[in-house]
Protein backbone atom coordinates (compact mmCIF):
# COMPACT_ATOMS: atom_id res chain seq x y z
CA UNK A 1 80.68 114.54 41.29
CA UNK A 2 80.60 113.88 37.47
CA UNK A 3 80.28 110.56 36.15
CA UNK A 4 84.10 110.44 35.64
CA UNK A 5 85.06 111.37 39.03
CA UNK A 6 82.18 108.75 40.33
CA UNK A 7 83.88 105.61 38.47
CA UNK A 8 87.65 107.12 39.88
CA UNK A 9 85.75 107.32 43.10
CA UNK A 10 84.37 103.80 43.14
CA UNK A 11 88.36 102.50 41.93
CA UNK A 12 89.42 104.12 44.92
CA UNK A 13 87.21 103.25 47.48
CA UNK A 14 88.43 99.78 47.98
CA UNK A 15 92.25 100.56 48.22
CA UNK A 16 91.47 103.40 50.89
CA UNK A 17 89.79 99.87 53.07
CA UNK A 18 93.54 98.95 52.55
CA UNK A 19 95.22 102.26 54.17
CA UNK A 20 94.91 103.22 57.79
CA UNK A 21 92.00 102.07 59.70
CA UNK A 22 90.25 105.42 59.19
CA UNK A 23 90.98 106.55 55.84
CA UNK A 24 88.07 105.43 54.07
CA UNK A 25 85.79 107.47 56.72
CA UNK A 26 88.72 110.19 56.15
CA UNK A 27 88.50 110.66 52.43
CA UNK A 28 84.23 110.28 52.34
CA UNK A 29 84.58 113.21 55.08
CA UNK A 30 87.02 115.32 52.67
CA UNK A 31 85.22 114.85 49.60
CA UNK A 32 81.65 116.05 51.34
CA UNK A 33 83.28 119.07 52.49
CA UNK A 34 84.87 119.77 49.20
CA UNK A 35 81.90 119.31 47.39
CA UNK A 36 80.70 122.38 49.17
CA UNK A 37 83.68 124.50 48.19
CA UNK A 38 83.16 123.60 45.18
CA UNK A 39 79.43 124.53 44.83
CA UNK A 40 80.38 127.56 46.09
CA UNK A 41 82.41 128.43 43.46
CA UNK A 42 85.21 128.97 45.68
CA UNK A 43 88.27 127.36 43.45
CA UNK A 44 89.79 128.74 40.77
CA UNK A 45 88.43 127.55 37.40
CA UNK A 46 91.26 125.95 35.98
CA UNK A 47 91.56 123.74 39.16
CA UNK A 48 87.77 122.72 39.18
CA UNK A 49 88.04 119.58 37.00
CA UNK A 50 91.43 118.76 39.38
CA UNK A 51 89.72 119.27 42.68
CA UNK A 52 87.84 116.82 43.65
CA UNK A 53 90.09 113.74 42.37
CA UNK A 54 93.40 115.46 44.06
CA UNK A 55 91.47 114.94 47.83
CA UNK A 56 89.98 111.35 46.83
CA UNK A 57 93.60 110.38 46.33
CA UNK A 58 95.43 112.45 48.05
CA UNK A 59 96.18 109.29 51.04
CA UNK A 60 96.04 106.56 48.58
CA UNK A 61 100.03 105.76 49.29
CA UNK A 62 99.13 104.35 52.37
CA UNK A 63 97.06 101.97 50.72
CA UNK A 64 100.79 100.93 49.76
CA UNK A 65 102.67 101.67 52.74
CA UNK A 66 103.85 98.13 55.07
CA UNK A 67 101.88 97.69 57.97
CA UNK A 68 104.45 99.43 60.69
CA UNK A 69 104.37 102.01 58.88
CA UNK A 70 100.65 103.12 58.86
CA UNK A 71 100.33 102.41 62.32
CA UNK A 72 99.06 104.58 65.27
CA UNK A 73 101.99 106.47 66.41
CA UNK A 74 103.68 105.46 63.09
CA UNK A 75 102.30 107.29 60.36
CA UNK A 76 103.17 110.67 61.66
CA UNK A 77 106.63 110.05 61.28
CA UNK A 78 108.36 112.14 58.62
CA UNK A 79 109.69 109.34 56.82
CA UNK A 80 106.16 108.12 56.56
CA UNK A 81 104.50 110.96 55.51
CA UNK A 82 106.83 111.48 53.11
CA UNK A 83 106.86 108.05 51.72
CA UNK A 84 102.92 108.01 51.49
CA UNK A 85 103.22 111.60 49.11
CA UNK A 86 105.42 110.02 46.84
CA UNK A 87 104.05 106.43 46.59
CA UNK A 88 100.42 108.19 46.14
CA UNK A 89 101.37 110.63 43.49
CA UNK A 90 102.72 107.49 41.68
CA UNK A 91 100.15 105.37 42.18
CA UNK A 92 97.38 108.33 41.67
CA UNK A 93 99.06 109.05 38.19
CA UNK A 94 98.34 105.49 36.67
CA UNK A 95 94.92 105.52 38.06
CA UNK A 96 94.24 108.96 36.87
CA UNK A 97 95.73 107.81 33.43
CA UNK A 98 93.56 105.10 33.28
CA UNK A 99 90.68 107.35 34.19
CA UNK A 100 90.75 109.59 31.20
CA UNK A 101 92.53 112.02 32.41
CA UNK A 102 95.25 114.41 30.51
CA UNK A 103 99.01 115.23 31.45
CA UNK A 104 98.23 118.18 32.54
CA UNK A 105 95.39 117.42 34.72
CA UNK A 106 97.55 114.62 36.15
CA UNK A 107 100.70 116.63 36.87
CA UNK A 108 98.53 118.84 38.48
CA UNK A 109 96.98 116.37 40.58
CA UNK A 110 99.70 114.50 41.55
CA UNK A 111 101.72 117.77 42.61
CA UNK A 112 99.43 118.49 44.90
CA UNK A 113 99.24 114.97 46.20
CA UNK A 114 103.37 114.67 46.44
CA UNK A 115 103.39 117.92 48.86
CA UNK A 116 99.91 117.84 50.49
CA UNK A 117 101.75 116.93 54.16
CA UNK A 118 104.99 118.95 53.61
CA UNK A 119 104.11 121.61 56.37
CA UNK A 120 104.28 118.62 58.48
CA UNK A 121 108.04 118.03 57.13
CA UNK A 122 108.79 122.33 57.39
CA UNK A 123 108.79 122.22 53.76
CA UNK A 124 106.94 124.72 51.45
CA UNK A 125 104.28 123.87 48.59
CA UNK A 126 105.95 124.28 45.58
CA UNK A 127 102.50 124.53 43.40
CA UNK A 128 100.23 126.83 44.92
CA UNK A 129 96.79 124.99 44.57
CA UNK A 130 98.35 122.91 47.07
CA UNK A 131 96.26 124.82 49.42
CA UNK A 132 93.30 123.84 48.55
CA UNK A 133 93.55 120.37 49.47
CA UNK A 134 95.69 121.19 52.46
CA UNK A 135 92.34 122.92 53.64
CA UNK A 136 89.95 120.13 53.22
CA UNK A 137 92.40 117.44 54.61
CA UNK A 138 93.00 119.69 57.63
CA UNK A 139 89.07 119.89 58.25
CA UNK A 140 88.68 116.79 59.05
CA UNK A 141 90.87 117.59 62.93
CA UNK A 142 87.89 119.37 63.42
CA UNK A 143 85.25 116.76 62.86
CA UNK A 144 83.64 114.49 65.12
CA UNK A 145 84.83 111.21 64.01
CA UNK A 146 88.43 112.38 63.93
CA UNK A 147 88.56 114.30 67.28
CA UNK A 148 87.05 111.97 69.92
CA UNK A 149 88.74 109.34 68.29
CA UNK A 150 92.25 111.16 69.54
CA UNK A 151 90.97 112.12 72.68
CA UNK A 152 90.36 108.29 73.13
CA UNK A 153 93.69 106.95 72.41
CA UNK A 154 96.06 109.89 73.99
CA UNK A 155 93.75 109.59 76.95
CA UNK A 156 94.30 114.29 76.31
CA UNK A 157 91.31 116.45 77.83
CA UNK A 158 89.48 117.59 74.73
CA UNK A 159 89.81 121.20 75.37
CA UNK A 160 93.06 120.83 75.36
CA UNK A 161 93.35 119.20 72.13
CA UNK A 162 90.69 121.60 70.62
CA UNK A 163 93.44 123.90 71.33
CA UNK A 164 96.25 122.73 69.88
CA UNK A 165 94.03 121.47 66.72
CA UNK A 166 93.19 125.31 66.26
CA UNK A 167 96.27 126.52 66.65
CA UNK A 168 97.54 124.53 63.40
CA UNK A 169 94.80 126.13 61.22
CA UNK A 170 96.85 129.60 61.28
CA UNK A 171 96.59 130.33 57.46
CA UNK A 172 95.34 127.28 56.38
CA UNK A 173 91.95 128.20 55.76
CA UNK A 174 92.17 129.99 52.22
CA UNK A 175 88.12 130.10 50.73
CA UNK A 176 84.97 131.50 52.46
CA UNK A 177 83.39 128.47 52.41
CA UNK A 178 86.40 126.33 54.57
CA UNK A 179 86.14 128.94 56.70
CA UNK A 180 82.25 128.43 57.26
CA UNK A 181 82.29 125.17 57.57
CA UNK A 182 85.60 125.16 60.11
CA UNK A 183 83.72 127.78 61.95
CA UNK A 184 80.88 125.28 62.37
CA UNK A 185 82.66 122.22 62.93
CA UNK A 186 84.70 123.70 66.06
CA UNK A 187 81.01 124.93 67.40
CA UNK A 188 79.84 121.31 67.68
CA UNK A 189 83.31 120.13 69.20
CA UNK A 190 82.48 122.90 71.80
CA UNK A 191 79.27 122.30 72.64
CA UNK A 192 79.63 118.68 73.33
CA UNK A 193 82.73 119.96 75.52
CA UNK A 194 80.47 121.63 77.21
CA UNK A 195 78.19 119.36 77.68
CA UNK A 196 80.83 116.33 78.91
CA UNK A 197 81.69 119.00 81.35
CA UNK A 198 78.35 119.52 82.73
CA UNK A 199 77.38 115.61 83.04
CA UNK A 200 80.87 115.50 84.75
CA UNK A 201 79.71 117.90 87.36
CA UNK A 202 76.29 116.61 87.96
CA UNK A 203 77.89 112.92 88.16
CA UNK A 204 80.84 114.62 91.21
């Protein structure tokens, strides 16, 4: 993170406090893993400077959004997610301005934060680094912090949610390294599947 993209980041970190109860945990989660992609050299130049601001922003709308709206069960609504692209890739444009950044840079960012969610809605990505973020904000389904917490509230049987997760990351991962650290991620959820499932035994 340059020092540019750490002053955007510490901007943003206080409106993400103001989204849903996990985005702030979301977006830290995101940017770690794209950090990695990154270092890896595993986006296309002309995106690089773009990158990393597109996923600290890319949920800032619901930093906007009325409380109903961002609630559990709510947000997944398509009205929702739709109103969250397009309030964040307004509100990510006059933070981005104020950042520094160019037009360019800024239409770029903020295309990719007006579709990120759109295979959600059956819609395609109209700019094709949309991807990119798509990949890191679809890691985090695979994480720790986000899957136990769904197990939790749709009372679901984790293995059973580990396979529906994976089923929705057909053609999403697009670089080697998302696909390393995917790889990795669903080896921890299944190991401490594995383990519940022993302790679960020895306790019947």
């Amino acid at each position: 993170m340059d020092t540019r993209e750490a002053q955007l980041w510490h901007t943003v970190k206080p409106l993400l406090r103001q989204g849903r109860a996990w985005d702030l945990v979301h977006i830290k989660t995101c940017i770690k893993h794209a950090e990695h992609v990154l270092a890896a050299g595993d986006i296309p130049e002309e995106l690089r400077d773009c990158y990393l601001p597109a996923v600290m922003l890319h949920d800032i709308g619901w930093a906007f959004m009325p409380h109903e709206a961002k609630a559990i069960g709510a947000y997944s609504q398509p009205a929702s997610r739709e109103a969250h692209m397009r309030i964040g890739a307004e509100k990510a444009a006059q933070l981005l301005k104020t950042a520094g950044y160019d037009e360019q840079a800024i239409a770029t960012i903020c295309t990719m934060i007006g579709e990120h969610d759109n295979p959600y809605l059956g819609k395609p990505f109209r700019s094709h680094y949309t991807k990119y973020l798509r990949e890191i904000d679809l890691l985090w389904r695979v994480t720790e912090e986000n899957f136990w917490k769904v197990v939790k509230l749709k009372q679901i049987e984790p293995e059973k949610l580990l396979a529906k997760r994976l089923q929705s990351f057909t053609d999403a991962i697009v670089t080697p390294t998302g696909q390393l650290i995917f790889e990795e991620l669903e080896r921890q959820l299944e190991a401490r599947i594995m383990r519940r499932e022993r302790c679960i035994k020895e306790v019947v």
